[in-house]
N, C-alpha and C. Protein backbone atom coordinates (compact mmCIF):
# COMPACT_ATOMS: atom_id res chain seq x y z
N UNK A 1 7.87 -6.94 26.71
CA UNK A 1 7.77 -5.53 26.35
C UNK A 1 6.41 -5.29 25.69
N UNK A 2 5.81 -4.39 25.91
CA UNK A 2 4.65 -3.93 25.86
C UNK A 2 4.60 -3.46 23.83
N UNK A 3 4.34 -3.88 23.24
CA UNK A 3 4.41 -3.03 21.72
C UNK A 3 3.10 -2.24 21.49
N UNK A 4 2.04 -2.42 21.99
CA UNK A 4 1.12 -1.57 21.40
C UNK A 4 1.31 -0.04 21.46
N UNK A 5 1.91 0.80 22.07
CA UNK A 5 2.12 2.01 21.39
C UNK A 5 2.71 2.53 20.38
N UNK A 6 3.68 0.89 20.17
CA UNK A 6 4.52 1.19 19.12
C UNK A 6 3.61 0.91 17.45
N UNK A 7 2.49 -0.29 17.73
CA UNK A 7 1.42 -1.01 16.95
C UNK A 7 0.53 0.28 16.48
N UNK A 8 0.71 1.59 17.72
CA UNK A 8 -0.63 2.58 16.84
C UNK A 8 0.12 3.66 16.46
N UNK A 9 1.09 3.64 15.85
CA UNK A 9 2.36 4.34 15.31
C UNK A 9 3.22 4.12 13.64
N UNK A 10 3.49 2.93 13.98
CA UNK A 10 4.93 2.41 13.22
C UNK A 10 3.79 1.22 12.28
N UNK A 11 3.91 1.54 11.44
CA UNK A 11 3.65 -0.02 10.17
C UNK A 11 4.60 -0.36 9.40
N UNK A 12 4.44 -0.99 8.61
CA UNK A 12 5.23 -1.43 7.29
C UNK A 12 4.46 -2.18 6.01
N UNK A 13 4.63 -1.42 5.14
CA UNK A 13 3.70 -1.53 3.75
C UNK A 13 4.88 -1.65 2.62
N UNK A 14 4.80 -3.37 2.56
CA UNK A 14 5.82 -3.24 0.72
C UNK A 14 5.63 -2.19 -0.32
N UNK A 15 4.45 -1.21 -0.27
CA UNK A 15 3.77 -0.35 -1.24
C UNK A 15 4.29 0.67 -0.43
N UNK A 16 4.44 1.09 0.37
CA UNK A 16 5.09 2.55 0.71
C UNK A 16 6.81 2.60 1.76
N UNK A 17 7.31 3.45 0.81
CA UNK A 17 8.90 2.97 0.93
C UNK A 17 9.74 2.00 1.18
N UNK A 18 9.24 1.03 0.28
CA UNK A 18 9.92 -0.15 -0.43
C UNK A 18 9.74 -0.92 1.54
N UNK A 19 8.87 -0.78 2.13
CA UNK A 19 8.74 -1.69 3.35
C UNK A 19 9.31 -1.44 4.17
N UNK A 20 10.31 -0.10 4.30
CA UNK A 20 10.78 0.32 5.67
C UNK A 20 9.54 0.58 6.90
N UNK A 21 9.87 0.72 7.95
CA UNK A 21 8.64 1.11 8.97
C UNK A 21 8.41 2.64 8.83
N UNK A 22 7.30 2.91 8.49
CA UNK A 22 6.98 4.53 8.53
C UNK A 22 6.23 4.38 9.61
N UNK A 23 6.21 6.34 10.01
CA UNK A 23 4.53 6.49 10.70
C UNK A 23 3.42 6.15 10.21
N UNK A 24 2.45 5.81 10.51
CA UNK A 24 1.59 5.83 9.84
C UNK A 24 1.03 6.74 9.54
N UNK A 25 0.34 7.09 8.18
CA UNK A 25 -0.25 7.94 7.54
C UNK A 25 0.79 9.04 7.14
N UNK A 26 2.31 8.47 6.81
CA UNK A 26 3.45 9.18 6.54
C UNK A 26 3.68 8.32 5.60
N UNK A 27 5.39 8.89 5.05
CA UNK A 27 6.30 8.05 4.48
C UNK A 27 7.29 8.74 5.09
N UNK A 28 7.35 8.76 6.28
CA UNK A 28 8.44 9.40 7.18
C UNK A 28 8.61 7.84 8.14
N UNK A 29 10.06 7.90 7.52
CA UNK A 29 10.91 6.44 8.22
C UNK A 29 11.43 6.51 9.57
N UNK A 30 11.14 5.08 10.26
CA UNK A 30 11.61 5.42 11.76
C UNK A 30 13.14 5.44 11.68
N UNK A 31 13.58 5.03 10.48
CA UNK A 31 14.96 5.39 10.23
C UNK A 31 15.23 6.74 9.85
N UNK A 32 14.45 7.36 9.17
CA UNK A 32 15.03 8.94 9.26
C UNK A 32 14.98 9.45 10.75
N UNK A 33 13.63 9.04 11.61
CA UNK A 33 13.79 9.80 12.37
C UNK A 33 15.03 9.28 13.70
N UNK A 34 15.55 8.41 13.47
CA UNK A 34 16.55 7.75 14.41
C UNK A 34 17.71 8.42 13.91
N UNK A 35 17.74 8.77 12.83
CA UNK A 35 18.89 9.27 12.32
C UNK A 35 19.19 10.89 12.95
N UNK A 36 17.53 11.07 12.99
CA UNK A 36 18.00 13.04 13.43
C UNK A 36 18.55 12.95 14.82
N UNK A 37 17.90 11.96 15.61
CA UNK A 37 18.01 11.74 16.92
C UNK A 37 19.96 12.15 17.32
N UNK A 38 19.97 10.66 16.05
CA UNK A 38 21.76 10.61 16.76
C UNK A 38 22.33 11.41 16.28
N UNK A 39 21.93 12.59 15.34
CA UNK A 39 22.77 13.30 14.50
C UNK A 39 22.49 14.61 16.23
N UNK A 40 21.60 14.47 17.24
CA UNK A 40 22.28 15.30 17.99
C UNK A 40 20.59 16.36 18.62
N UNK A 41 19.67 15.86 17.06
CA UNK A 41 18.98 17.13 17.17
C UNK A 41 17.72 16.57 18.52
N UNK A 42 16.86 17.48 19.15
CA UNK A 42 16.02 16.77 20.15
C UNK A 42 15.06 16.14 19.61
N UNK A 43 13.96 15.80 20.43
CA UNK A 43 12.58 15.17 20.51
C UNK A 43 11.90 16.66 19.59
N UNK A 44 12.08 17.16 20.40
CA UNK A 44 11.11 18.86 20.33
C UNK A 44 11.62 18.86 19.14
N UNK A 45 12.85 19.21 18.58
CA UNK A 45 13.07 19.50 17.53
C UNK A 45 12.90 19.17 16.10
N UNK A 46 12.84 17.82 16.31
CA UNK A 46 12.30 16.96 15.57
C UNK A 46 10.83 16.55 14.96
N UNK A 47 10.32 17.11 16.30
CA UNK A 47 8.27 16.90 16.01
C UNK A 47 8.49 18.19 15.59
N UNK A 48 9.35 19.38 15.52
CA UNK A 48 9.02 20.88 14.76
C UNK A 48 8.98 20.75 13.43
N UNK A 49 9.54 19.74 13.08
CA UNK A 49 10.33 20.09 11.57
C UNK A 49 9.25 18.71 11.01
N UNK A 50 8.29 18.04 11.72
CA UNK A 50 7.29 17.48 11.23
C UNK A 50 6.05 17.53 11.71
N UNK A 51 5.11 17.93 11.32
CA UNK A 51 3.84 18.00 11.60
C UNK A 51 2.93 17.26 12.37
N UNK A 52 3.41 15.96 11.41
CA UNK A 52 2.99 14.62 11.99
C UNK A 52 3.40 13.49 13.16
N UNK A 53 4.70 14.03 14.02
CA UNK A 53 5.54 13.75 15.10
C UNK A 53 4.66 14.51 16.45
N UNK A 54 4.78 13.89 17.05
CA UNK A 54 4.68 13.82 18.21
C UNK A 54 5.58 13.38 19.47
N UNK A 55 5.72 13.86 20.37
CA UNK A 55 7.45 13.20 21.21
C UNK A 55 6.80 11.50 21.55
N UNK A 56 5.56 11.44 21.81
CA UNK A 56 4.66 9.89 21.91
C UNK A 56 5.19 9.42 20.59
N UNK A 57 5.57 9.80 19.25
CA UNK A 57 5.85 8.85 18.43
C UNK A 57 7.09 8.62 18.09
N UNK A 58 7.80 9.66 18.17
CA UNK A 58 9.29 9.82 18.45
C UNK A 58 9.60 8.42 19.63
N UNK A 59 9.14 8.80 20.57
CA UNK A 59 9.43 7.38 21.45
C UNK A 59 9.23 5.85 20.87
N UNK A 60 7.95 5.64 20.40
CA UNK A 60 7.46 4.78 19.80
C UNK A 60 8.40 4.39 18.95
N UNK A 61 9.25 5.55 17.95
CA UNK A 61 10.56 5.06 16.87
C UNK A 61 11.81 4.34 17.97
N UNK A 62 11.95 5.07 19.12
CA UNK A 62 13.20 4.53 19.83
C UNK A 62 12.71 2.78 20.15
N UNK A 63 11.49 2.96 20.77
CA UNK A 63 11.29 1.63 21.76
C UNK A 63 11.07 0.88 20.13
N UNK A 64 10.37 0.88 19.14
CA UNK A 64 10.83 0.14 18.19
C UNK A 64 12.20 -0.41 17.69
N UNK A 65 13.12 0.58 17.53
CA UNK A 65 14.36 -0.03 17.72
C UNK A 65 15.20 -0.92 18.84
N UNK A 66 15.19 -0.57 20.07
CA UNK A 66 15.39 -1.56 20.79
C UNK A 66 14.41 -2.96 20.76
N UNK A 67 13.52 -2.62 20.80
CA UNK A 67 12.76 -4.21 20.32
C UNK A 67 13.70 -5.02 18.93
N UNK A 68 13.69 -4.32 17.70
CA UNK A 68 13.93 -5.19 16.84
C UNK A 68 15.67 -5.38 16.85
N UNK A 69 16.38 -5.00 17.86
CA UNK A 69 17.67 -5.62 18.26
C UNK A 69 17.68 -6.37 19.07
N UNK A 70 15.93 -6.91 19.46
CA UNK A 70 16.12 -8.03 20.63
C UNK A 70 15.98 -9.05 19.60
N UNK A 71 16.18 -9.73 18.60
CA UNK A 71 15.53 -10.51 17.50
C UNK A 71 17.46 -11.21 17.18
N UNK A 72 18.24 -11.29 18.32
CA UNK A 72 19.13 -12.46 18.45
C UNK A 72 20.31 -12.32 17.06
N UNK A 73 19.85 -11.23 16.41
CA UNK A 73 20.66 -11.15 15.31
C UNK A 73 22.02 -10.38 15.50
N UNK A 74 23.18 -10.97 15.06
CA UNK A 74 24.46 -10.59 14.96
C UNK A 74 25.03 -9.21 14.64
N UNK A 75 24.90 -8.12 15.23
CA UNK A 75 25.42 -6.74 14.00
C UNK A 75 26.86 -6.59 14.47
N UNK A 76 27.70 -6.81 13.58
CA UNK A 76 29.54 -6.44 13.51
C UNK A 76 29.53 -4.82 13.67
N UNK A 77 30.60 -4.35 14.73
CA UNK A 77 30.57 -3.40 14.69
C UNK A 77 32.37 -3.07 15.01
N UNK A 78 32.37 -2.15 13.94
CA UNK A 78 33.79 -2.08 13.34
C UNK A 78 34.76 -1.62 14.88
N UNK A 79 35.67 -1.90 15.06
CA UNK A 79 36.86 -1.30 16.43
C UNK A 79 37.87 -0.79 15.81
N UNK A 80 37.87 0.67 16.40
CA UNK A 80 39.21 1.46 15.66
C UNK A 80 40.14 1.64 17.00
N UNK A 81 41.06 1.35 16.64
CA UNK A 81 42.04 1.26 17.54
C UNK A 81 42.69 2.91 17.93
């Protein structure tokens, strides 16, 4: 998988929000913005309500997440019957 679009996007700085991945030149988390995603709202909608979004970085947050669930690690996920 290709990461450099994700490399001129997404960092992580122990000094800005305790080391989550922001945009860069933000403190806007690729976890907030994954969060608006699944909460329903769009791409478009999402780069409205930030300045600094772009649907190129919006993507960059998704394909970051599937990358770092390729990293072999276990996540439990609860089954409701």
């Amino acid at each position: 998988m290709d990461t450099s679009h994700i490399e001129r996007f997404i960092h992580s700085d122990p000094d800005i929000m305790l080391g989550k991945p922001v945009i860069i030149g933000t403190r806007l988390t690729v976890e907030s913005v994954l969060e608006r995603l699944a909460a329903a709202e769009s791409i478009n909608e999402v780069c409205e309500s930030h300045p600094a979004l772009t649907p190129e970085v919006v993507r960059a947050c998704i394909s970051f997440a599937a990358q770092a669930l390729h990293v072999g690690t276990v996540y439990p996920v609860a089954h409701h019957a």
